[in-house]
PDB file of N, CA and C in Angstrom:
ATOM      1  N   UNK A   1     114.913 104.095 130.999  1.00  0.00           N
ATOM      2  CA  UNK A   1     114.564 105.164 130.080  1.00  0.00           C
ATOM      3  C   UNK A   1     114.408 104.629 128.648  1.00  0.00           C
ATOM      4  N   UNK A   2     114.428 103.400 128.752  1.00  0.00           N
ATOM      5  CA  UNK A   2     113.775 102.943 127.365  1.00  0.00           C
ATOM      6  C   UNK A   2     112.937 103.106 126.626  1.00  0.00           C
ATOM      7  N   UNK A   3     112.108 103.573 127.078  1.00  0.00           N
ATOM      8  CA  UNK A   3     110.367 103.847 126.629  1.00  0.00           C
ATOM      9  C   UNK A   3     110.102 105.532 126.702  1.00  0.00           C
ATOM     10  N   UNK A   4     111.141 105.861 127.065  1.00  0.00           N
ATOM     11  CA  UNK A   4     111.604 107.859 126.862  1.00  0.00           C
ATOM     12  C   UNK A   4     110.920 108.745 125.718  1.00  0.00           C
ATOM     13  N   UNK A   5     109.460 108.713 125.820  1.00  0.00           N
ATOM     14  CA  UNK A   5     109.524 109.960 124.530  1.00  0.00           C
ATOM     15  C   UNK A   5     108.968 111.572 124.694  1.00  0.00           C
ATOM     16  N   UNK A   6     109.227 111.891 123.566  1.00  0.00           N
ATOM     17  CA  UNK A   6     109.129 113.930 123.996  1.00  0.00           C
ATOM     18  C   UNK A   6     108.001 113.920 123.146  1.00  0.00           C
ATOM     19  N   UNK A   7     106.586 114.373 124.040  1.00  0.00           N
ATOM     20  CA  UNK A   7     105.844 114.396 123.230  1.00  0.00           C
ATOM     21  C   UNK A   7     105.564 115.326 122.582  1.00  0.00           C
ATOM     22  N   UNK A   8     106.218 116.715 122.892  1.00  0.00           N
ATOM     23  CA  UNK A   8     105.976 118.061 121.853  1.00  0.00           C
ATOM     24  C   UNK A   8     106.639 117.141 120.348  1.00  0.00           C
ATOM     25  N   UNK A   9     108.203 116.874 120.581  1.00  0.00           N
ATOM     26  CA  UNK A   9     108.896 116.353 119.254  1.00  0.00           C
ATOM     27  C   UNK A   9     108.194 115.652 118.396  1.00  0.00           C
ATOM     28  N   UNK A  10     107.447 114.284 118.918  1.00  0.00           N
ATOM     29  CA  UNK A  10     106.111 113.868 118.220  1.00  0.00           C
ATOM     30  C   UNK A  10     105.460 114.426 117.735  1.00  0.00           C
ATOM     31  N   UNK A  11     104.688 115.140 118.131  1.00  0.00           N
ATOM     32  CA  UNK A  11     103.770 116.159 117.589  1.00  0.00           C
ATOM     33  C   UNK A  11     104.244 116.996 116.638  1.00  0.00           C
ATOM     34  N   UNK A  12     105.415 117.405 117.010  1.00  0.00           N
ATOM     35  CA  UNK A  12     105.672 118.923 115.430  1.00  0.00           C
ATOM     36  C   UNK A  12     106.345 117.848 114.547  1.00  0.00           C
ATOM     37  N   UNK A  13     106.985 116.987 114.723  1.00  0.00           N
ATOM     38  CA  UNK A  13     107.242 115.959 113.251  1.00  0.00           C
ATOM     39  C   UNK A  13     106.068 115.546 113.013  1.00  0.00           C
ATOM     40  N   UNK A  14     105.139 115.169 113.521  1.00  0.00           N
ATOM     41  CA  UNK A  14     103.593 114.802 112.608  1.00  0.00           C
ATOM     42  C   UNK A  14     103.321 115.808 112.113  1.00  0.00           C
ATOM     43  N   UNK A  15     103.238 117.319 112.717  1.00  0.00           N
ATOM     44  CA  UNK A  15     102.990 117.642 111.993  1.00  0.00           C
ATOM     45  C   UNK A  15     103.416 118.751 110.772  1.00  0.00           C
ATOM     46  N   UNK A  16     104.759 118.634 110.817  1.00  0.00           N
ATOM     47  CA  UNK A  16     105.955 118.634 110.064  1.00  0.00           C
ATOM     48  C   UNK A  16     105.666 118.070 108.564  1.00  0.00           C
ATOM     49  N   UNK A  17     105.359 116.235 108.713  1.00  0.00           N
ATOM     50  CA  UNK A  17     105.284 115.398 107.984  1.00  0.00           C
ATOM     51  C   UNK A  17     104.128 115.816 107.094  1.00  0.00           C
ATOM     52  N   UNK A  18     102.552 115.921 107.943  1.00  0.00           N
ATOM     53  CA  UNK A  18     101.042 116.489 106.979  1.00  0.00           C
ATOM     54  C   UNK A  18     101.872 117.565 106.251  1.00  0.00           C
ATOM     55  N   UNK A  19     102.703 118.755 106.642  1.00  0.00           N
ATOM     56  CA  UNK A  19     102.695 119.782 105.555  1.00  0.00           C
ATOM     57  C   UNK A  19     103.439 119.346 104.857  1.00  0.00           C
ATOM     58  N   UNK A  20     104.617 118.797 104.784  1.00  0.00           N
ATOM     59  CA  UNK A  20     105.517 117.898 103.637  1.00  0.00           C
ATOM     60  C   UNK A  20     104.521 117.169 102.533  1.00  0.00           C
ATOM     61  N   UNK A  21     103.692 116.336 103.259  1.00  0.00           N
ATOM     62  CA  UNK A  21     102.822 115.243 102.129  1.00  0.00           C
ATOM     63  C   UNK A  21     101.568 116.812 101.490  1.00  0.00           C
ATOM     64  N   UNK A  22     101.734 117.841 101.854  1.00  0.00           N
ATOM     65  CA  UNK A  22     100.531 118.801 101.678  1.00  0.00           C
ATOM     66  C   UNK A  22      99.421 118.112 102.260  1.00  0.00           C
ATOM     67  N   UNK A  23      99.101 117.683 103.480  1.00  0.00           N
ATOM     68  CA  UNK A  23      98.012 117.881 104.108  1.00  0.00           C
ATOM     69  C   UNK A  23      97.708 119.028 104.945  1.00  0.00           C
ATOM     70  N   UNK A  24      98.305 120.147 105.295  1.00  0.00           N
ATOM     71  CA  UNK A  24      98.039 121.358 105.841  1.00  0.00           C
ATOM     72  C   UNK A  24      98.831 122.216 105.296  1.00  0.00           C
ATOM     73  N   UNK A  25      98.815 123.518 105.386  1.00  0.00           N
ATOM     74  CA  UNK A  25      99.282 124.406 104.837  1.00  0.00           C
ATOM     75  C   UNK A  25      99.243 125.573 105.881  1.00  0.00           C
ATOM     76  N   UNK A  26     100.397 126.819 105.856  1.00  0.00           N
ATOM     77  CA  UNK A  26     100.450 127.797 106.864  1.00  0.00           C
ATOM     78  C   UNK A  26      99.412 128.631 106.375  1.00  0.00           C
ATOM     79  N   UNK A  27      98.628 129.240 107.151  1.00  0.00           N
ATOM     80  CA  UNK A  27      97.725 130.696 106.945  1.00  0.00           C
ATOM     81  C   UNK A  27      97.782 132.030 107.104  1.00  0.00           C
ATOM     82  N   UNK A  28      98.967 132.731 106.797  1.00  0.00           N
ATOM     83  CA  UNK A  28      99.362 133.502 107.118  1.00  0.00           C
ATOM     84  C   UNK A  28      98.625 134.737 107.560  1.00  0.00           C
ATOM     85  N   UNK A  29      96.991 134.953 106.587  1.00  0.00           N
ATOM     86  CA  UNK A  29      96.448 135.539 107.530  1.00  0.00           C
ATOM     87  C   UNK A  29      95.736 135.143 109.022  1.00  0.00           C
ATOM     88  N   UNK A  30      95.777 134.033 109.388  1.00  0.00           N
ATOM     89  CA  UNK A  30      95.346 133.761 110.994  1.00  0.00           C
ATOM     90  C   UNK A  30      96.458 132.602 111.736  1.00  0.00           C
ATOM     91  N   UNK A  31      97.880 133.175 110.918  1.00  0.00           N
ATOM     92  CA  UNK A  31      99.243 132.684 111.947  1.00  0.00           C
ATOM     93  C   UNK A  31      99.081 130.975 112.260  1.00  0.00           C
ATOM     94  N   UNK A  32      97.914 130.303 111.536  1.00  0.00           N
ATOM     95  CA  UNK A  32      97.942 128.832 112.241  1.00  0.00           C
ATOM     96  C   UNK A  32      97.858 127.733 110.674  1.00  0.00           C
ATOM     97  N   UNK A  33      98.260 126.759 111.280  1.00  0.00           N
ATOM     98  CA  UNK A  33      97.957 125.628 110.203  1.00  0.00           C
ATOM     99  C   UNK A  33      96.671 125.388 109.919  1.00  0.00           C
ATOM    100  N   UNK A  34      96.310 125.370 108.486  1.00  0.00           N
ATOM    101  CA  UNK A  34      94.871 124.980 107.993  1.00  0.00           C
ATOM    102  C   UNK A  34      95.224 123.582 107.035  1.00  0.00           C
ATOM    103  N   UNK A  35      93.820 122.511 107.103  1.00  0.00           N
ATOM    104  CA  UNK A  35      93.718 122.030 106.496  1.00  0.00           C
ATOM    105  C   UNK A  35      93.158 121.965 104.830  1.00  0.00           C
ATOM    106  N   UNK A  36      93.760 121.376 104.249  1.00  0.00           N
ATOM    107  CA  UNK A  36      93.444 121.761 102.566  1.00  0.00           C
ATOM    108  C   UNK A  36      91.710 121.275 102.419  1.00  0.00           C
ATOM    109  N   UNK A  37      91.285 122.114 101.475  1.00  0.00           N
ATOM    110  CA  UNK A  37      90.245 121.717 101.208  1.00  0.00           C
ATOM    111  C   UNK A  37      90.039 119.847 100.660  1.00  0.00           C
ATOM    112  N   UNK A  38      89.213 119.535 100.732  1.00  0.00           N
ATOM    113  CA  UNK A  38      89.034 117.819  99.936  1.00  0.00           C
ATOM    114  C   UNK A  38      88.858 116.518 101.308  1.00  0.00           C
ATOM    115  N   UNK A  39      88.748 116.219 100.851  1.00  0.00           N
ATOM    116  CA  UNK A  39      88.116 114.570 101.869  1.00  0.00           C
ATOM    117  C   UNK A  39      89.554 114.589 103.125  1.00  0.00           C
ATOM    118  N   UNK A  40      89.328 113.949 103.871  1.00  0.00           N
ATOM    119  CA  UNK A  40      89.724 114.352 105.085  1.00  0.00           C
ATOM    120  C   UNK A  40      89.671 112.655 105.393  1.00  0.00           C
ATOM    121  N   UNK A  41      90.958 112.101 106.227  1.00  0.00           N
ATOM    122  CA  UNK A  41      90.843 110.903 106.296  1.00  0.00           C
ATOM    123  C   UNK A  41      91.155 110.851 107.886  1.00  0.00           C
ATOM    124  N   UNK A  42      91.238 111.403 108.864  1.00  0.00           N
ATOM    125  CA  UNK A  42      91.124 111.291 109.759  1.00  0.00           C
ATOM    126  C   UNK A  42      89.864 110.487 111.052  1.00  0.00           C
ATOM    127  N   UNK A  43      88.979 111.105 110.779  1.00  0.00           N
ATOM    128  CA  UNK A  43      87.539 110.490 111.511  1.00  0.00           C
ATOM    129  C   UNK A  43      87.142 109.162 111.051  1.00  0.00           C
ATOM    130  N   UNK A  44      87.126 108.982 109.329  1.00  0.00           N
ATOM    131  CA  UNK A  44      86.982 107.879 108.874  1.00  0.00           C
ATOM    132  C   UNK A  44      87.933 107.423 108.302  1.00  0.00           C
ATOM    133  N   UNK A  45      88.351 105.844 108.003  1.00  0.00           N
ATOM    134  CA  UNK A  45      89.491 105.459 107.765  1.00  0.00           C
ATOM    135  C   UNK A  45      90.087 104.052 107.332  1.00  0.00           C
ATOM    136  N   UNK A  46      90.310 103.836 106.519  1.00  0.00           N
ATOM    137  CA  UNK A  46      90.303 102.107 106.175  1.00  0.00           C
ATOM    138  C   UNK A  46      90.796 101.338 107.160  1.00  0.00           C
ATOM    139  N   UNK A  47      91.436 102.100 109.327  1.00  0.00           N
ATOM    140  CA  UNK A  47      91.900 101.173 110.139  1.00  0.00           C
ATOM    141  C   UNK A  47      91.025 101.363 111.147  1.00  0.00           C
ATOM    142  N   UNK A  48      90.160 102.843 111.232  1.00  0.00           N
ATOM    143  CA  UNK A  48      89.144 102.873 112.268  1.00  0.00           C
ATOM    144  C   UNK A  48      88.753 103.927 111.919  1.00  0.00           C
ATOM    145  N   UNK A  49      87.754 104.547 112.448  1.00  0.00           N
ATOM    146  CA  UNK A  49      86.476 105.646 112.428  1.00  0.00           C
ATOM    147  C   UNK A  49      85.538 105.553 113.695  1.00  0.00           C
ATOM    148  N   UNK A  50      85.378 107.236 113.951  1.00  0.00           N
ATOM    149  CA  UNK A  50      84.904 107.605 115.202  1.00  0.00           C
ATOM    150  C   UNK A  50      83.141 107.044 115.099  1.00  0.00           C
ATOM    151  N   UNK A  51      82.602 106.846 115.585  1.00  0.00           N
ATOM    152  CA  UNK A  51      80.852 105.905 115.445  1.00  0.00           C
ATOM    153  C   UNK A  51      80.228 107.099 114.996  1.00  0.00           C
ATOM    154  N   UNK A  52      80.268 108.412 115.492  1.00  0.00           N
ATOM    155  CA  UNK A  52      79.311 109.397 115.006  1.00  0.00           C
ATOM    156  C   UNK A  52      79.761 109.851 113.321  1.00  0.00           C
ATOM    157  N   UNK A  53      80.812 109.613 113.273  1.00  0.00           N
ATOM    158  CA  UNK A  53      81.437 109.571 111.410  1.00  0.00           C
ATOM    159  C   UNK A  53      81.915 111.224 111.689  1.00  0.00           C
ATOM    160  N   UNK A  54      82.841 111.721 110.787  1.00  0.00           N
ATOM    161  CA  UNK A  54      83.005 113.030 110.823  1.00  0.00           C
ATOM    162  C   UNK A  54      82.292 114.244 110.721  1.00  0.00           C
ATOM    163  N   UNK A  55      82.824 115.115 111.922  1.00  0.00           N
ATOM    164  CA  UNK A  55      81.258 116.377 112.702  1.00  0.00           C
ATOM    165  C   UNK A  55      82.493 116.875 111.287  1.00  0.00           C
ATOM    166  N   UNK A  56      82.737 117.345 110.532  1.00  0.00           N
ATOM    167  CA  UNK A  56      83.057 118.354 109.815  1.00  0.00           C
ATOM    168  C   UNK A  56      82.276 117.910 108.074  1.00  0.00           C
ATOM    169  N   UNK A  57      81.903 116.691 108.035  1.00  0.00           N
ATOM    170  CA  UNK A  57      81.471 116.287 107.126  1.00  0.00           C
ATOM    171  C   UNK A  57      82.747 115.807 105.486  1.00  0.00           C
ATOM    172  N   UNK A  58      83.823 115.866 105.995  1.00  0.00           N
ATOM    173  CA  UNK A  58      84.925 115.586 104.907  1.00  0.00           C
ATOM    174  C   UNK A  58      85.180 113.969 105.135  1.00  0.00           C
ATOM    175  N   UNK A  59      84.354 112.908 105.014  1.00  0.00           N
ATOM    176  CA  UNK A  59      84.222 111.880 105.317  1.00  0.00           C
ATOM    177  C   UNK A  59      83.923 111.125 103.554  1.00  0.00           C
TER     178      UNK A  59
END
């Protein structure tokens, strides 16, 4: 059980962590996490980037 991980726990500390640094924020009118407006570093990225570049255009 060395290699044991919970992947919900992963997930809500990531994304725990984005709303701490303010990369998302709650929406209280549609109950879900939104991302802040401004450049978006996910798709593209100084360690990798998806080939089609970001479908949302925050690249």
């Amino acid at each position: 059980m060395g290699h044991h991980y919970e992947p919900k726990e992963l997930v809500a500390d990531a994304l725990y962590s984005e709303v701490e640094a303010g990369n998302l924020h709650y929406d209280s009118q549609s109950g879900h996490l939104k991302r802040v407006s401004g450049k978006c570093t996910f798709c593209v990225n100084d360690q990798w980037q998806f080939p089609e570049g970001c479908a949302y255009g925050k690249a």
